[in-house]
Every structure is written in structure tokens, then in C-alpha cells.
Protein backbone atom coordinates (compact mmCIF):
# COMPACT_ATOMS: atom_id res chain seq x y z
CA UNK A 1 188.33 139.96 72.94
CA UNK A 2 191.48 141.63 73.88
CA UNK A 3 193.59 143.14 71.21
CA UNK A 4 197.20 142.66 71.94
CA UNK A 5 200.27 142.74 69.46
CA UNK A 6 201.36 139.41 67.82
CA UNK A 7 204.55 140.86 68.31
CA UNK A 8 203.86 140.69 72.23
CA UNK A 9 202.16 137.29 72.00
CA UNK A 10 205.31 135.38 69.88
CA UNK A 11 207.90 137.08 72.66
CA UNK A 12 205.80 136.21 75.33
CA UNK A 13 204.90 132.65 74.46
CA UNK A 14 208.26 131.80 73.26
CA UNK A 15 209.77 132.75 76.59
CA UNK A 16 207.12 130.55 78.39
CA UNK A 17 208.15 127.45 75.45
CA UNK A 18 211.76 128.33 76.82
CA UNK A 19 211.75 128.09 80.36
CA UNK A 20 208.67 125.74 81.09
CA UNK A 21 210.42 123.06 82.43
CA UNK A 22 208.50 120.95 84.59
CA UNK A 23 205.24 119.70 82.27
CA UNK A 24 201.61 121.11 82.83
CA UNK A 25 201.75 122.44 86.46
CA UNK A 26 204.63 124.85 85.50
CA UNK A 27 203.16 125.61 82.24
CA UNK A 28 199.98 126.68 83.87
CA UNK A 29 201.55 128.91 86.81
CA UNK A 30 203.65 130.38 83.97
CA UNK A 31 200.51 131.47 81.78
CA UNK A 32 198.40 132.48 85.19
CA UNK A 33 201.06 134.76 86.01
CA UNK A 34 201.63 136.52 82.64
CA UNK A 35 197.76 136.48 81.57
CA UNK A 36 196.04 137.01 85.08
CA UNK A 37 198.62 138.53 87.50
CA UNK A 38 201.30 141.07 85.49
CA UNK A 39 199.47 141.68 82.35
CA UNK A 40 195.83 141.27 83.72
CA UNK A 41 194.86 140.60 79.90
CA UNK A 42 191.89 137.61 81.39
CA UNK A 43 190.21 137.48 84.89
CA UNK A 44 190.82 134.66 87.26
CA UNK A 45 187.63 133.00 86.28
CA UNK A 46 188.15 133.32 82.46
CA UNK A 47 191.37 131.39 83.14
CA UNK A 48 190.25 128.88 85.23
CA UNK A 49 187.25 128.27 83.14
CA UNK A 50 190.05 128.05 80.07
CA UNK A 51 192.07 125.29 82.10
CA UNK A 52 188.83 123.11 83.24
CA UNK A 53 187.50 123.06 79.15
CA UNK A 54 191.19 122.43 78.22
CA UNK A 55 190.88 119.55 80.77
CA UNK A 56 187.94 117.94 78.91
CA UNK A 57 190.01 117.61 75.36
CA UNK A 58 192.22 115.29 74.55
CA UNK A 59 195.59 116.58 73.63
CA UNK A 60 198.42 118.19 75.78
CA UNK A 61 196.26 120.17 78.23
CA UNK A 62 198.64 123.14 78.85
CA UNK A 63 199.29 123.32 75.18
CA UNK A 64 195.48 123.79 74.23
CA UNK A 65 195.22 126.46 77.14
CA UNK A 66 198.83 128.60 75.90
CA UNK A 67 196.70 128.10 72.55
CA UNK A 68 193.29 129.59 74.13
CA UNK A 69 194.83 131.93 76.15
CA UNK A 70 196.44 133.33 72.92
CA UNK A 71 193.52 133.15 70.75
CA UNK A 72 191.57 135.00 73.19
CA UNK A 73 193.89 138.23 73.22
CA UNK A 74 194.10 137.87 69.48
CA UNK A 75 191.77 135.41 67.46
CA UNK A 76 193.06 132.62 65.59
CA UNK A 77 195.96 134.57 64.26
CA UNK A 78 196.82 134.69 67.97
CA UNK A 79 196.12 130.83 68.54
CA UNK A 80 198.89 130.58 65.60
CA UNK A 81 201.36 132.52 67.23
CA UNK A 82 201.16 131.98 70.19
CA UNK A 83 200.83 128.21 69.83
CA UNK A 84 203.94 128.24 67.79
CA UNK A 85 206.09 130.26 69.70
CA UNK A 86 204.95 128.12 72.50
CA UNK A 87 206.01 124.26 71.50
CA UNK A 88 208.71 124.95 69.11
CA UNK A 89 211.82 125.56 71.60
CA UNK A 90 211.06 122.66 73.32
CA UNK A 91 210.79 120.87 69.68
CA UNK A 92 214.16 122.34 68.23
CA UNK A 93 216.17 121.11 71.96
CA UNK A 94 214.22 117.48 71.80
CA UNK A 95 215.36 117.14 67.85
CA UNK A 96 218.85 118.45 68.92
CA UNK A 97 219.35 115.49 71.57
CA UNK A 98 217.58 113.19 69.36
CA UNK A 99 220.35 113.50 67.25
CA UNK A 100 222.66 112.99 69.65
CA UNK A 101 221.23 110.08 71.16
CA UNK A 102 220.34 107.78 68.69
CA UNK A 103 223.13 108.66 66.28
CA UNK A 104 225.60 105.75 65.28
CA UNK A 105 228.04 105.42 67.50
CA UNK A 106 227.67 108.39 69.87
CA UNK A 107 229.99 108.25 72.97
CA UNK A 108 230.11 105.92 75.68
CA UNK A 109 229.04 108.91 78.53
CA UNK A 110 225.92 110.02 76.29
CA UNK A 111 225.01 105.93 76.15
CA UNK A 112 225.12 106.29 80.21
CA UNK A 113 223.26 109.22 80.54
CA UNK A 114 220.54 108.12 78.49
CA UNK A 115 220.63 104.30 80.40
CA UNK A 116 220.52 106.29 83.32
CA UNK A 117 217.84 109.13 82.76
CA UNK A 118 215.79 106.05 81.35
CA UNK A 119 215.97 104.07 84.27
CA UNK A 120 214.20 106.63 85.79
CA UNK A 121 211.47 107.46 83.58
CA UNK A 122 209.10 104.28 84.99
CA UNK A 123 209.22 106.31 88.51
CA UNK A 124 207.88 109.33 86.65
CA UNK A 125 204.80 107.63 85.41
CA UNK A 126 203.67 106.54 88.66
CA UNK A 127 204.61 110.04 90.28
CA UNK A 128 202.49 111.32 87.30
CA UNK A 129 199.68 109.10 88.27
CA UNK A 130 199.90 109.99 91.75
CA UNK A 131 199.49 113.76 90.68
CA UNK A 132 196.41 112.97 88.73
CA UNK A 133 194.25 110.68 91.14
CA UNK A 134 193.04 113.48 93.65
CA UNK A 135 191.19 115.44 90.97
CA UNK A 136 189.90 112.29 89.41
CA UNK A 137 189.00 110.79 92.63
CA UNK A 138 186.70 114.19 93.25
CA UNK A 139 184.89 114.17 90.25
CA UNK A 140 182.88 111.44 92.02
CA UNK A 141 180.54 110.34 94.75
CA UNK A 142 179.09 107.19 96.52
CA UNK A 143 178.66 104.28 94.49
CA UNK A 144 180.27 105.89 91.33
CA UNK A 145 183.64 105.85 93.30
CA UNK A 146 183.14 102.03 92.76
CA UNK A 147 183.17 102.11 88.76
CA UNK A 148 185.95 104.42 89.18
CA UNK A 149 187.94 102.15 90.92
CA UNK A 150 186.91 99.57 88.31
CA UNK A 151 187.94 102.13 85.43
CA UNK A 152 191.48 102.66 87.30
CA UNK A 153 192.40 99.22 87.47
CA UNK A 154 190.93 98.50 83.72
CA UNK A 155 193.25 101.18 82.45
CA UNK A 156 195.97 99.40 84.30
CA UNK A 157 195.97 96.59 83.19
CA UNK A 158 195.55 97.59 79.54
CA UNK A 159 198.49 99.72 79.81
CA UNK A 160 200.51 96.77 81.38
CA UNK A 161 199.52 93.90 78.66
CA UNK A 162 197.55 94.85 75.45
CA UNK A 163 199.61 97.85 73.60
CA UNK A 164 197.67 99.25 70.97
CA UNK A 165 194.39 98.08 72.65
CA UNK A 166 194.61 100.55 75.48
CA UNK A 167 192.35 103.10 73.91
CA UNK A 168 189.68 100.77 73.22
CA UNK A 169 189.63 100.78 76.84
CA UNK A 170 189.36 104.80 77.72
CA UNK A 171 186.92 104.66 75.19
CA UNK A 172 184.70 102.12 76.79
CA UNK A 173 185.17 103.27 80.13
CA UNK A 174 184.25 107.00 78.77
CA UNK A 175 181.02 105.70 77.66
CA UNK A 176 180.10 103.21 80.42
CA UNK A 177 179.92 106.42 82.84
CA UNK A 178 177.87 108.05 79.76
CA UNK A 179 175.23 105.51 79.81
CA UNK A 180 175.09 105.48 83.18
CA UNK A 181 175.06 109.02 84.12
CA UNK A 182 173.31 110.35 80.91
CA UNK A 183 171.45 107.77 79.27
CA UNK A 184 168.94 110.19 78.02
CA UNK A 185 171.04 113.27 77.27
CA UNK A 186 172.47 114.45 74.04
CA UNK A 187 176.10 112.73 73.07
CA UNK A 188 178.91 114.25 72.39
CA UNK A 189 180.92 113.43 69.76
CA UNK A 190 184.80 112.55 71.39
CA UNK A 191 187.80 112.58 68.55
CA UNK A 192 188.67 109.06 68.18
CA UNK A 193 191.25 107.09 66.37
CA UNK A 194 191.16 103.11 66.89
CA UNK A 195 194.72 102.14 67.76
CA UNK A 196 194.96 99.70 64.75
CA UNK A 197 198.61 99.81 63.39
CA UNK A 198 198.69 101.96 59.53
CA UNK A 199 198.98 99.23 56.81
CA UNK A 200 202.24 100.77 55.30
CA UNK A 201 205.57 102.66 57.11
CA UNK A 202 207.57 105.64 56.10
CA UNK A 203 205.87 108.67 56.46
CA UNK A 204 202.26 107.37 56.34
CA UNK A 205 202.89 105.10 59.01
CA UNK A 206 204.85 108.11 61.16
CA UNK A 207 201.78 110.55 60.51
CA UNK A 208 199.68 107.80 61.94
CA UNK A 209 201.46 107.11 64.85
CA UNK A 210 201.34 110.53 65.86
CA UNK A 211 197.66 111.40 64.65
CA UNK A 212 196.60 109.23 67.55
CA UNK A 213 199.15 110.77 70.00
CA UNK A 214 196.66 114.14 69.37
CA UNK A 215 194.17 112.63 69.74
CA UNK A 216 194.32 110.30 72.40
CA UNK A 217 196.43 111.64 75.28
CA UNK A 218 192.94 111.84 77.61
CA UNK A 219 194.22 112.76 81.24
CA UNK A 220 197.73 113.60 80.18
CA UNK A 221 200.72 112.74 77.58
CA UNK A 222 201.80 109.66 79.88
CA UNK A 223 198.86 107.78 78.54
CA UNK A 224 199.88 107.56 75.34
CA UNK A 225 203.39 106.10 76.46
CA UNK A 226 202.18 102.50 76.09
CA UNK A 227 200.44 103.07 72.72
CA UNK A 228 203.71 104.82 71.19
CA UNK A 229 205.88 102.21 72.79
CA UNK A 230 203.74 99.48 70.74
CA UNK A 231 203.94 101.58 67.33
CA UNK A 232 207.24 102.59 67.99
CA UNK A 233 209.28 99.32 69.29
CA UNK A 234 207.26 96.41 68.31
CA UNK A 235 205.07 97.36 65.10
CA UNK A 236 207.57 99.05 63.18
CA UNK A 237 210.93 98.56 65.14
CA UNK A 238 212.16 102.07 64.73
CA UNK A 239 213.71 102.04 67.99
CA UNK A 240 214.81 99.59 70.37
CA UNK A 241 212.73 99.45 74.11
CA UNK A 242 216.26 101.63 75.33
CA UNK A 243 215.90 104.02 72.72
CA UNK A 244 212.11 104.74 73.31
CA UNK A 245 212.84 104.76 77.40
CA UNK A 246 215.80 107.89 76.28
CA UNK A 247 212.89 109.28 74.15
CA UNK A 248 211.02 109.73 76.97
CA UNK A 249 213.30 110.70 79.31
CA UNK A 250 213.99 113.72 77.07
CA UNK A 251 210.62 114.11 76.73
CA UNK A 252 210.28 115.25 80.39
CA UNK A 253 213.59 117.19 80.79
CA UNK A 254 212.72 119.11 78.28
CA UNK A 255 210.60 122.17 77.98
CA UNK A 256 206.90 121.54 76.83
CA UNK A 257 204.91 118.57 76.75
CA UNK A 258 205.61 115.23 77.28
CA UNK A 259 203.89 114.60 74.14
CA UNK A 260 206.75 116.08 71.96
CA UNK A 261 208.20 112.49 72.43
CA UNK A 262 206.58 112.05 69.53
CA UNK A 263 208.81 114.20 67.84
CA UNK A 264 211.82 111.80 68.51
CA UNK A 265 209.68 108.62 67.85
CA UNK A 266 209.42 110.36 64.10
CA UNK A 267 213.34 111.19 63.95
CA UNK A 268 213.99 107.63 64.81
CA UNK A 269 211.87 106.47 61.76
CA UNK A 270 212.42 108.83 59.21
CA UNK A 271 215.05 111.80 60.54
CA UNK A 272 214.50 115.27 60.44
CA UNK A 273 211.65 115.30 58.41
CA UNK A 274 209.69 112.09 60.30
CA UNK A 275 210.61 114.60 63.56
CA UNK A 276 208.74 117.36 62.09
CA UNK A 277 205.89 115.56 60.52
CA UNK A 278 204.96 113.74 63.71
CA UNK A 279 205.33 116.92 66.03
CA UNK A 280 203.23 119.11 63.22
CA UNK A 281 200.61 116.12 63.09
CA UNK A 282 200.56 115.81 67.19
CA UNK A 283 200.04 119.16 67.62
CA UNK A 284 197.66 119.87 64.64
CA UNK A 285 194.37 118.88 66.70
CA UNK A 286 195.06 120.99 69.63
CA UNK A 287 195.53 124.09 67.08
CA UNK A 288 191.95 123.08 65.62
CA UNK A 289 189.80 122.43 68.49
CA UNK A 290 190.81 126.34 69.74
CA UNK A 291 190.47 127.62 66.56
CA UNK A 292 187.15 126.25 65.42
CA UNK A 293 185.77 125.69 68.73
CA UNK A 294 186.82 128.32 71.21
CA UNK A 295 184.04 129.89 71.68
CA UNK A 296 181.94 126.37 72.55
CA UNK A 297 184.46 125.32 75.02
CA UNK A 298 182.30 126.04 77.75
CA UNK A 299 179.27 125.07 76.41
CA UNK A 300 181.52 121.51 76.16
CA UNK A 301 182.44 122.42 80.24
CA UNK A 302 178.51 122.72 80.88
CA UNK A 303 177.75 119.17 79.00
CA UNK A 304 176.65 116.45 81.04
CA UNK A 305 177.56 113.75 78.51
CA UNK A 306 181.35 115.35 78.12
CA UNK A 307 181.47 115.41 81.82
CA UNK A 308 180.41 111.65 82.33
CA UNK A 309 182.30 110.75 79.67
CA UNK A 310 185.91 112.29 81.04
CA UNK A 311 185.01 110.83 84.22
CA UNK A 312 185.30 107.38 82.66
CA UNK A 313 187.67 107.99 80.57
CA UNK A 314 189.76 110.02 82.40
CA UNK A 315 189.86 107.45 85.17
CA UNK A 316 191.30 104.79 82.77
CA UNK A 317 194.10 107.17 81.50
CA UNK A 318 195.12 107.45 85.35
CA UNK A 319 195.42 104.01 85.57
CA UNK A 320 196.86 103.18 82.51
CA UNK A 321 199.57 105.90 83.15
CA UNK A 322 200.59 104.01 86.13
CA UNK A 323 200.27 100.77 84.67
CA UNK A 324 202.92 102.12 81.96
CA UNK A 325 205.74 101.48 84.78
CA UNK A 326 205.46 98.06 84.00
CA UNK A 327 206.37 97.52 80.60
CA UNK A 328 208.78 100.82 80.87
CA UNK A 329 210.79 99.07 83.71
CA UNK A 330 210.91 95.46 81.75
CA UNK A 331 212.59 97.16 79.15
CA UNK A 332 215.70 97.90 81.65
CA UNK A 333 218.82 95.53 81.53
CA UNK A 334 221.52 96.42 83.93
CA UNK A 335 221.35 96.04 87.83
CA UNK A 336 222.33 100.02 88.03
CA UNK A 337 219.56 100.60 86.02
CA UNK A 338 217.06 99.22 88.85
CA UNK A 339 218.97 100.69 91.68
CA UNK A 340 218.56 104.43 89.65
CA UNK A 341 214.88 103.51 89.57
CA UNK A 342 214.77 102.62 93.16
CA UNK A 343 216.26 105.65 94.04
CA UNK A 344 214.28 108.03 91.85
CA UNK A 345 211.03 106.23 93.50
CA UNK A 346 212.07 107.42 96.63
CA UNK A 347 212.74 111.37 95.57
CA UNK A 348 209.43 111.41 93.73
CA UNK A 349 207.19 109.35 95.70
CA UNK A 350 208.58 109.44 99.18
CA UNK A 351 210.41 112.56 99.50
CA UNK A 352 207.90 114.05 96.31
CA UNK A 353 211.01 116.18 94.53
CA UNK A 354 210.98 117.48 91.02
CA UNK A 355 210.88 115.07 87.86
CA UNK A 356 213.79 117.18 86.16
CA UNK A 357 215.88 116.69 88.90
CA UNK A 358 215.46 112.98 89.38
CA UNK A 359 215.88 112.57 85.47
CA UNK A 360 219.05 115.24 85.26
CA UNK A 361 220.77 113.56 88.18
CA UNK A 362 219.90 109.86 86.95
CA UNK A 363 221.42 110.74 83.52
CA UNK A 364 224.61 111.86 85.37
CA UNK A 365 225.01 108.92 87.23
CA UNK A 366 224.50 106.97 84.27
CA UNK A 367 227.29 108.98 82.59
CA UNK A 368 229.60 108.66 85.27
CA UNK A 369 228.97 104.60 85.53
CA UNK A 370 229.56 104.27 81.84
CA UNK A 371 232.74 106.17 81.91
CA UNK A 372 234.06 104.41 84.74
């Protein structure tokens, strides 16, 4: 293990948590280049190993590798570190516009700009399902492309209608593929929290709600869209289906994860504090599968029952990220609204431009409409 200074790791990290705009791809290039490329700390193959067993976890994916790549150079004091320095710029700038967004009576532009970022945000979840089906797609053959097709739609359509019943779905997809890839080999035991709402709110109810954003975002943070829009809207009715569209709008324009929504789902419910708790709960079992597990990672690569069991899994969480549009754009009102989401189709899908863009300039146009 390589020693480097925790000094180096927090400046490093936190410059990565400041300018990693863009989600996972960006957050990935960023680390490859620091890690691999200028400091030459791990080999190419150490990396890539680190971002195929990050792949296999649920959790934010580029989180868990800035986590692994840090406790690699430095042990679980590293993983700290690093993982800190990491997610909490993009945490302080989500809290800050939290505030600002879903304060009182905040001004008629901000209103826009949030309508209009959020009009876009349905568009983002299919370009982010887009993005995910080639790698999913290769990870079978022959007549198992069949179930995966069957897995896709499944996740769909549980993302479209059922809510809190999506992950009963990934689940059952996940081990499907098990017993039909691996009936005989050893299982795996997956981190799973039924999506059953808490029997109390306040805090309880917030830590909850984010214990199964950790621990449930297989394939990437979009999945869990549907599931937090359930808790969020319908179960507890800390926000309205506007509010939780802005929340993930700022989600994506910010730096880090598009799981630090959370983090705004929690101000909305209990302020400051609720932000915190949900974020530190979100985050808490990415922190402990490096820590405790790093060095079984790629045993977990190597496993036969993890890999059928992603394949099913992971399959569903494409489709229900794409089959998140649909309740995401039935939550929009105005007739701007749809033709910003028409137009923010075309950039991401059509012309396949940035998400930050799309959201930045739809939140300006919503701005300007509201002023005018």
C-alpha cells in the first residue's frame, strides 16, 4: 500500500469534490488522471480493477472508487479523508441552493429557474439510461439477452407505476439470473433494505429514507429517483412533485453524485440538520464496504453469484432509470415546461450534449419566462 500524506489526499480529493461536475464519467477521468497518469500512485489495472468492483456495489459508484482509491494510498484513515474531502463541496453548494429554493417566498426568477431546470431533469434520466445500456447489454450472450430484455422492461415499468415497490423488483431480477446462472454456487449476500415506508417521521423517518438511498442505488443514483420521489412527495409530503423535480435538478448541476439529492430531500423535512443526517446516512455504506471490505473487492469481482446477480439486477436499474421519465414529466404543469423538455431531449439524445448545460440553460430560460 502506498503511503501518501493525508495532507495530500484531503487537497487532492477536495479539488476533485470541487470541480467534478458532470456525475460518474467525469469523476472517474478526474481520479484516472491524478492516481494513474500525474501521480502514478496505482497502475492502470489496479484502477480499472477498482472501478469494475466499485461497479458491483450498490451505492454511488465513483464515490466508493474516490473512497478506494484513497484507502489504498493510505488505509482507512485515507478512505476517511479522502471520502470526505471528496462529497462535502458538492454537499455544502446543494444545502446552499436548498435553502434558496425551497425557502418561503423566494423570488419569482429563482421559482423560474428551478420550473425550468426541472423540466429538464426527465430528459436526463433517459440520457442516463441511454449511457448505461451498452455495458449492460455486453454483460450478456444468446438467450440470456432475452431475460435481459425481460429485466429492462420489468424495471420499467416498476419505476413508472409502483413507487416504493421498485426494489423488490432489482432484487428479484438479481436473483432470477442467480438461479439461473449459478444455481449451485455459493451466494452472496447483497445489502438490502425492503422499500417499506418507516412507521414514524422526523428524523427516524429521514434516516430511513436515505438508508435505502445507500443502499439501493444498483446501476446508478437515477434508480433511486422513483423510490425517493415516493418517500419524499407522497409518504411523508415533505415536498411537493416541483420541489423534488428542483431537488434533482440540483442534484445533477452540482458537483458529486446524483445521490446527494438526498441531502435536499432531508432539508425539506427537517432543515439543516435532516440535510446532514440523510447525506451522513447515504454515504455511510459506501465508507463501510471500502473500509471493511477493500481488500475482498476482487474476490467479490471474481464471484460468479455477484456477477449473475448484477446482471439481473443491474438490468432492472437501467430500465427503471428510464422508466423514471414518466412520473418525473407528470409532475410538470406549464406548457413551457414541456417545450424545455422537448428541447433538452433533443441536446441530450439527438445532438448527445452535456447534462449541465441542458440543466444550466433550462434554468435560465425558466428565469427569464418567470420574469417576463
Amino acid at each position: 500500500m502506498n503511503r501518501v500524506g493525508l495532507g495530500v489526499i484531503a487537497r487532492e480529493w477536495g479539488r476533485i469534490g470541487c470541480v467534478g461536475f458532470g456525475g460518474p464519467p467525469t469523476h472517474i477521468a478526474l481520479l484516472r488522471d491524478l492516481c494513474v497518469t500525474r501521480r502514478k500512485w496505482l497502475d492502470e489495472a489496479e484502477f480499472e480493477d477498482g472501478v469494475a468492483a466499485c461497479n458491483l456495489l450498490p451505492g454511488p459508484a465513483s464515490t466508493q472508487l474516490a473512497i478506494l482509491c484513497a484507502w489504498r494510498l493510505r488505509g482507512a484513515p485515507g478512505a476517511v479523508v479522502g471520502g470526505f474531502c471528496f462529497i462535502v463541496p458538492g454537499l455544502v453548494l446543494i444545502l446552499l441552493l436548498a435553502a434558496l429554493f425551497l425557502a418561503d417566498d423566494p423570488p419569482a426568477w429563482v421559482l423560474g429557474a428551478a420550473a425550468g431546470a426541472g423540466a429538464a431533469v426527465p430528459a436526463v434520466a433517459l440520457h442516463a439510461a441511454r449511457d448505461l445500456i451498452p455495458g449492460s447489454w455486453r454483460r450478456v450472450a444468446g438467450a440470456a439477452r432475452v431475460r435481459w430484455c425481460a429485466y429492462l422492461a420489468a424495471g420499467a415499468v416498476a419505476a413508472a407505476l409502483t413507487g416504493p415497490w421498485l426494489v423488490l423488483v432489482l432484487v428479484v431480477a438479481g436473483l432470477v439470473e442467480v438461479g439461473l446462472r449459478a444455481p449451485s454456487g455459493r451466494r452472496t449476500a447483497w445489502p438490502v433494505v425492503l422499500a417499506l415506508p418507516a412507521a414514524s417521521g422526523g428524523l427516524l423517518a429521514v434516516a430511513w429514507v436515505a438508508a435505502k438511498v445507500g443502499a439501493l442505488s444498483y446501476g446508478g443514483g437515477f434508480v433511486i429517483i422513483p423510490m425517493m420521489r415516493e418517500d419524499a412527495v407522497l409518504t411523508y409530503g415533505w415536498m411537493t412533485d416541483t420541489q423534488f423535480l428542483n431537488a434533482v435538478a440540483l442534484g445533477q448541476i452540482t458537483p458529486g453524485p446524483v445521490v446527494q439529492t438526498v441531502a435536499v430531500v432531508g432539508y425539506a423535512a427537517a432543515g439543516l440538520g435532516g440535510g446532514l443526517l440523510a447525506a451522513a446516512v447515504a454515504f455511510a455504506p459506501s465508507f463501510a464496504f471500502v473500509i471493511f471490505g477493500g481488500s475482498r473487492l476482487e474476490l467479490l469481482r471474481r464471484n460468479k453469484t455477484a456477477q449473475a446477480f448484477l446482471t439481473g439486477a443491474g438490468a432492472a436499474a437501467v430500465g427503471a432509470i428510464a422508466g423514471s421519465a414518466v412520473p418525473l414529466a407528470w409532475s410538470l404543469h406549464v406548457p413551457w415546461q414541456f417545450a424545455l423538455l422537448a428541447a433538452a431531449l433533443v441536446w441530450l439524445l439527438v445532438l448527445r450534449r452535456g447534462v449541465v448545460t441542458a440543466l444550466l440553460v433550462s434554468g435560465v430560460a425558466g428565469a427569464v419566462i418567470a420574469v417576463l
